[in-house]
Each structure stands twice: as structure tokens, then as C-alpha cells.
Protein backbone atom coordinates (compact mmCIF):
# COMPACT_ATOMS: atom_id res chain seq x y z
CA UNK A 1 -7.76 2.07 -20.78
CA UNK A 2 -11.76 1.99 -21.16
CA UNK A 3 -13.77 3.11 -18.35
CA UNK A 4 -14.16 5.36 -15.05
CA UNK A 5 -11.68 4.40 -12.51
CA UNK A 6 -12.88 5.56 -9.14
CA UNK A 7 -10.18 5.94 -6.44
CA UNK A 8 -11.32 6.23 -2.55
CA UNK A 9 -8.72 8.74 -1.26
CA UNK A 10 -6.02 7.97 1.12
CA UNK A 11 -6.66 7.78 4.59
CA UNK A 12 -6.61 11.66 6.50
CA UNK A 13 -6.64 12.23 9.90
CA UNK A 14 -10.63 13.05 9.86
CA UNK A 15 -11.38 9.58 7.88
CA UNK A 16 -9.33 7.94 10.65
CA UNK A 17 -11.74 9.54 13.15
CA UNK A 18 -15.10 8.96 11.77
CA UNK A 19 -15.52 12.75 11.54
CA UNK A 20 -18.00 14.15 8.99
CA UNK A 21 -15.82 16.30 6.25
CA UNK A 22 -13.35 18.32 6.93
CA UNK A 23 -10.97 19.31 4.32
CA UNK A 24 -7.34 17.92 5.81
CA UNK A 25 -4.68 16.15 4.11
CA UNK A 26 -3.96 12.68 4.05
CA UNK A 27 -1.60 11.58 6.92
CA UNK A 28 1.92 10.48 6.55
CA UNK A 29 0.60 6.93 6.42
CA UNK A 30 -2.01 7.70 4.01
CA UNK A 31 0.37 9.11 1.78
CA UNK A 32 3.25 6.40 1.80
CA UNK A 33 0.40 4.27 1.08
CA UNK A 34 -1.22 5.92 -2.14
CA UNK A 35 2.22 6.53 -3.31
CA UNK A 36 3.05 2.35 -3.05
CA UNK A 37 -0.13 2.19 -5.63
CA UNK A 38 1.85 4.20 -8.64
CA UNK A 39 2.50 1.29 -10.22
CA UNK A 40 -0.57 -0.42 -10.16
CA UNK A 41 -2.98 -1.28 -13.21
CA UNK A 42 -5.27 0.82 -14.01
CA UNK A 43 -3.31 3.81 -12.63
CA UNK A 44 -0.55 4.07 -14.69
CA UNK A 45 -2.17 4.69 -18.26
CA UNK A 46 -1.67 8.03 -19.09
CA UNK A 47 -5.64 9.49 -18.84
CA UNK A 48 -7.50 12.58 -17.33
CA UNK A 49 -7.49 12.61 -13.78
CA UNK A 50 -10.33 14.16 -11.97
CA UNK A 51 -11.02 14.65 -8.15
CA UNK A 52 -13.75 16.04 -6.24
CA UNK A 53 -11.29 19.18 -5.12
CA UNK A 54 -10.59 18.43 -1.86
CA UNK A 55 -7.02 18.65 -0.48
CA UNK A 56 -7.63 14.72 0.22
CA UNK A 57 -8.07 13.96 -3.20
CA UNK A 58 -5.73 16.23 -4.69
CA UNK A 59 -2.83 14.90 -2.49
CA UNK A 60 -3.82 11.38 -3.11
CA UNK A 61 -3.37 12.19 -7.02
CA UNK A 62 0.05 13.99 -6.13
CA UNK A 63 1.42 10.82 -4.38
CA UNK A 64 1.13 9.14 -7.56
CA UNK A 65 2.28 11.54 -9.26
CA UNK A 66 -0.65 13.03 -10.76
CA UNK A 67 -2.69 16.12 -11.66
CA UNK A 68 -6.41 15.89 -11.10
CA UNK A 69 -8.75 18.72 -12.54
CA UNK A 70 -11.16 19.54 -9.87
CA UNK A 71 -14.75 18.63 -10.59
CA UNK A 72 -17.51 20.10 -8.42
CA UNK A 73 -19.62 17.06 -9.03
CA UNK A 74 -17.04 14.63 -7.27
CA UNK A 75 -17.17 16.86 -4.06
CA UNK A 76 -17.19 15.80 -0.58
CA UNK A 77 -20.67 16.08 0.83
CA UNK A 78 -21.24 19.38 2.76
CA UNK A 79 -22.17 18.55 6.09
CA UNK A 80 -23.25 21.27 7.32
CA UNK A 81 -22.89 22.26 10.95
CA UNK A 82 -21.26 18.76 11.40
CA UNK A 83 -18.50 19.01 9.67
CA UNK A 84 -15.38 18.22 11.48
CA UNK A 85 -16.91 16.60 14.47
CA UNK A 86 -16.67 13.06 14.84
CA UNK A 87 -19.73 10.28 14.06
CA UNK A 88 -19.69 8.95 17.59
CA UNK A 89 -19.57 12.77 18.78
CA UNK A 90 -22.47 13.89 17.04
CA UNK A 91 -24.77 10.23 18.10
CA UNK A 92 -24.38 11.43 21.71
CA UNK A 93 -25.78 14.58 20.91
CA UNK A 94 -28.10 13.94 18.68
CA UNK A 95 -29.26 10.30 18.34
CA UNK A 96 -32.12 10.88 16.66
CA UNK A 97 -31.07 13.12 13.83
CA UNK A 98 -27.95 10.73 13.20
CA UNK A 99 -30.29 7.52 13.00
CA UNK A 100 -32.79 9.82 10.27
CA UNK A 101 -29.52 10.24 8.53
CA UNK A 102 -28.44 6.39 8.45
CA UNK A 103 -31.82 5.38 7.26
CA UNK A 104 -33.28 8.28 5.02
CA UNK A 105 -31.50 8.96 2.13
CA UNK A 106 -33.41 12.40 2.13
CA UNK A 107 -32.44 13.48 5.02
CA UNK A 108 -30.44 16.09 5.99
CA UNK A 109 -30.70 17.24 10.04
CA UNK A 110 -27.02 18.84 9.94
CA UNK A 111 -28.40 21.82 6.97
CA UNK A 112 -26.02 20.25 4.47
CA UNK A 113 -26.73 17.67 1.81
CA UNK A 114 -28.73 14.40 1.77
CA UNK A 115 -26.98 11.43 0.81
CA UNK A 116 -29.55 11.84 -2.15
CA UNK A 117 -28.38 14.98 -3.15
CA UNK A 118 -25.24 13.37 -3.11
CA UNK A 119 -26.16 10.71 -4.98
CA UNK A 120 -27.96 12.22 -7.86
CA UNK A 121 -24.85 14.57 -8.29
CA UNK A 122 -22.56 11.96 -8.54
CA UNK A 123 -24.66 9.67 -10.93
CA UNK A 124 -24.76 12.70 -13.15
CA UNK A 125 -21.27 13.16 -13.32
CA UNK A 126 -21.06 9.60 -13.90
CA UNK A 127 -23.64 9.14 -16.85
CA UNK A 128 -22.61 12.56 -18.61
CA UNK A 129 -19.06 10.13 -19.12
CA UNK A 130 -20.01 6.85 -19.76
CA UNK A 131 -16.84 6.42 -22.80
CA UNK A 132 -14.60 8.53 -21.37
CA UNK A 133 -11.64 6.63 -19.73
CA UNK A 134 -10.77 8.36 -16.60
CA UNK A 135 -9.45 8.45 -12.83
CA UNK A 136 -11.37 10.09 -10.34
CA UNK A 137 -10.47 10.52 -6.79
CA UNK A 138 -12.90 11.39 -4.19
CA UNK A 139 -14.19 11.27 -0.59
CA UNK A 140 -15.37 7.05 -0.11
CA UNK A 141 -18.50 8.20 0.05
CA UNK A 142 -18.60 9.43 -2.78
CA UNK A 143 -17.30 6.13 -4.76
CA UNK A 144 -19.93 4.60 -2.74
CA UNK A 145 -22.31 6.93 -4.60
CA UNK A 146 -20.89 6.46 -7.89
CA UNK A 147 -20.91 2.52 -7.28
CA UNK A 148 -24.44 2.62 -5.90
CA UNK A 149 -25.88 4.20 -9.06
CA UNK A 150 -24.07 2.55 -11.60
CA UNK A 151 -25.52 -0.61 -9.81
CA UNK A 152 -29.00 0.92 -10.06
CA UNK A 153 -29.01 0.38 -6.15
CA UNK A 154 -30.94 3.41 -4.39
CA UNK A 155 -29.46 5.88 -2.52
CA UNK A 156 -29.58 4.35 0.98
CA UNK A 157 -27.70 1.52 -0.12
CA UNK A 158 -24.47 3.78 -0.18
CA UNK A 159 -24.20 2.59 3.88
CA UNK A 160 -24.27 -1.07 3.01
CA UNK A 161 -20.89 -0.40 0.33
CA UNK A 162 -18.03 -0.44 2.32
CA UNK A 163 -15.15 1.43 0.56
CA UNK A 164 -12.02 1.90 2.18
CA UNK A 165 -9.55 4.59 1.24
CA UNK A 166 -7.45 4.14 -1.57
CA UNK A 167 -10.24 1.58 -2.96
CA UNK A 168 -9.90 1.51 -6.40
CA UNK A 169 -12.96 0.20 -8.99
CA UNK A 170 -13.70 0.13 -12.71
CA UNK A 171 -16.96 0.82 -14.17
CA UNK A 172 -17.15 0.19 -17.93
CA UNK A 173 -20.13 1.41 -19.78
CA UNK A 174 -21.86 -1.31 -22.36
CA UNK A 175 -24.92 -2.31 -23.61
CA UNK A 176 -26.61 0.66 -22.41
CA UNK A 177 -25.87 -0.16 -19.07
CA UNK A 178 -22.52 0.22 -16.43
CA UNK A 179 -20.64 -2.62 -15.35
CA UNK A 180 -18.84 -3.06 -12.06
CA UNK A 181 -15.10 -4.35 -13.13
CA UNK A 182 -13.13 -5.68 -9.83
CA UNK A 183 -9.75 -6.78 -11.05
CA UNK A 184 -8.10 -10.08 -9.35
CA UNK A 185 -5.46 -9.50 -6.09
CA UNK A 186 -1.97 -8.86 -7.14
């Protein structure tokens, strides 16, 4: 296997929600899900798996009967005092800080991290391991990230990726440059 597999996690309760972090597990659903993927290609080669550390991603990498070294880089976003409260929660409240969020990659009106931040943390990981063939499983936002940079896309185009959990993509790293792999249905 060449390349970085990046695997959304499965679906949790708080992913279900719209709610900002939160470190759950996936759900029963979630996890009869990511365990139907064991077979599939590009998960069954027997390669380092990495995760961001969360119990999200470490579950997800259990159902398939995996081990996945935590790697700080891969983290969920921290943020900050909204964590755990829900997207449409948090707009009521604060409208205007949410929209700064959605549309300035800089920002970051909840203390935590920018989607920036995020962003240049994950594209580091990413280009430090440009040959090595691995799996990582994170938070979607963070494949959106790692997608997002390989593309050379800037950081506020992470909201116009859609990645749903258990999304899985290859990058491949050649001529200098990453390549987006999406392998055909079925």
C-alpha cells in the first residue's frame, strides 16, 4: 500500500448533534458501521495506524480491528469554551462570533484554535510523511484539513469539503506534489 489513508471517524453521538468536540465514543450505529468496512481496500494491508487520540478515533480503529498510535498532530480541534455544545446552540447565542468563525480561517471567538491553526498542524503532519504508507483516523474536520492542504486549497476552504464519518481518502505523494486518490464504488 503507497500513501496516507485518511479515515473520517465513525459517527458519535456529538457528530450526530452538530456539537463542537467533545471526546465521546462512537454510537452503536457508528460502530456496526466502521466494523462493516474491515474488509475494505485500503484497510486491510497490514500498515501503521495512527489517530488523532480521541476515544472517536481510537474506537473507530478498534472496530476494525486495529491499533492506532496516537498522534497529537491528528487531534480534534480544541474548542474552547464551546466544546460540547451544539452548532445551532452556540448561533443563537452568539451569531456573530459563529459567522467570524465560518468565514475567517483565523479566527478563534471560543479561546480555542483557528481552523488555521488547525490546518497548519495537520499539513505538517502530513508533509513530514509524504512515503510513508499509513491509516490515520481523525475528527472530519480534520481530513478536511489534511485534504484541503494537500490540494493547496487555503484554510477556509475546509467548510466547502464535506466529509462524512467513516470517509475514507488516499493521498499519494509524487512529483513533488500530493495527489487526491478516490477509489471507484464497490
Amino acid at each position: 500500500m503507497s500513501g496516507v489513508r485518511l479515515l473520517a471517524c465513525a459517527p458519535t453521538p456529538a457528530l450526530r448533534a452538530a456539537a463542537f468536540g467533545g471526546d465521546d465514543e462512537p454510537d452503536e450505529a457508528g460502530l456496526r458501521a466502521a466494523s462493516s468496512l474491515t474488509g475494505r481496500r485500503g484497510l486491510r494491508a497490514a500498515v501503521p495506524w495512527v489517530s488523532g487520540g480521541s476515544r472517536a478515533a481510537t474506537a473507530t480503529a478498534r472496530a476494525l480491528g486495529r491499533s492506532a498510535t496516537a498522534v497529537p498532530d491528528l487531534a480534534d480541534p480544541d474548542f474552547g469554551r464551546w466544546s460540547g455544545a451544539a452548532l445551532h446552540h452556540v448561533a443563537q447565542r452568539e451569531p456573530a462570533a459563529v459567522q467570524a468563525w465560518l468565514t475567517d480561517p483565523a479566527a478563534a471567538p471560543h479561546g480555542g484554535e483557528s481552523l488555521s491553526a488547525v490546518s497548519t498542524r495537520v499539513g505538517a503532519w502530513l508533509d513530514v510523511h509524504p512515503d510513508l504508507p499509513v491509516v490515520a483516523v481523525a475528527h472530519p474536520v480534520v481530513v478536511r484539513a489534511a485534504l484541503a492542504h494537500a490540494l493547496g486549497l487555503p484554510a477556509a476552504a475546509v467548510w466547502r469539503l464535506d466529509v462524512a464519518p467513516l470517509a475514507l481518502a488516499r493521498l499519494t505523494w509524487r512529483a513533488g506534489r500530493w495527489h487526491l486518490h478516490l477509489p471507484a464504488a464497490g
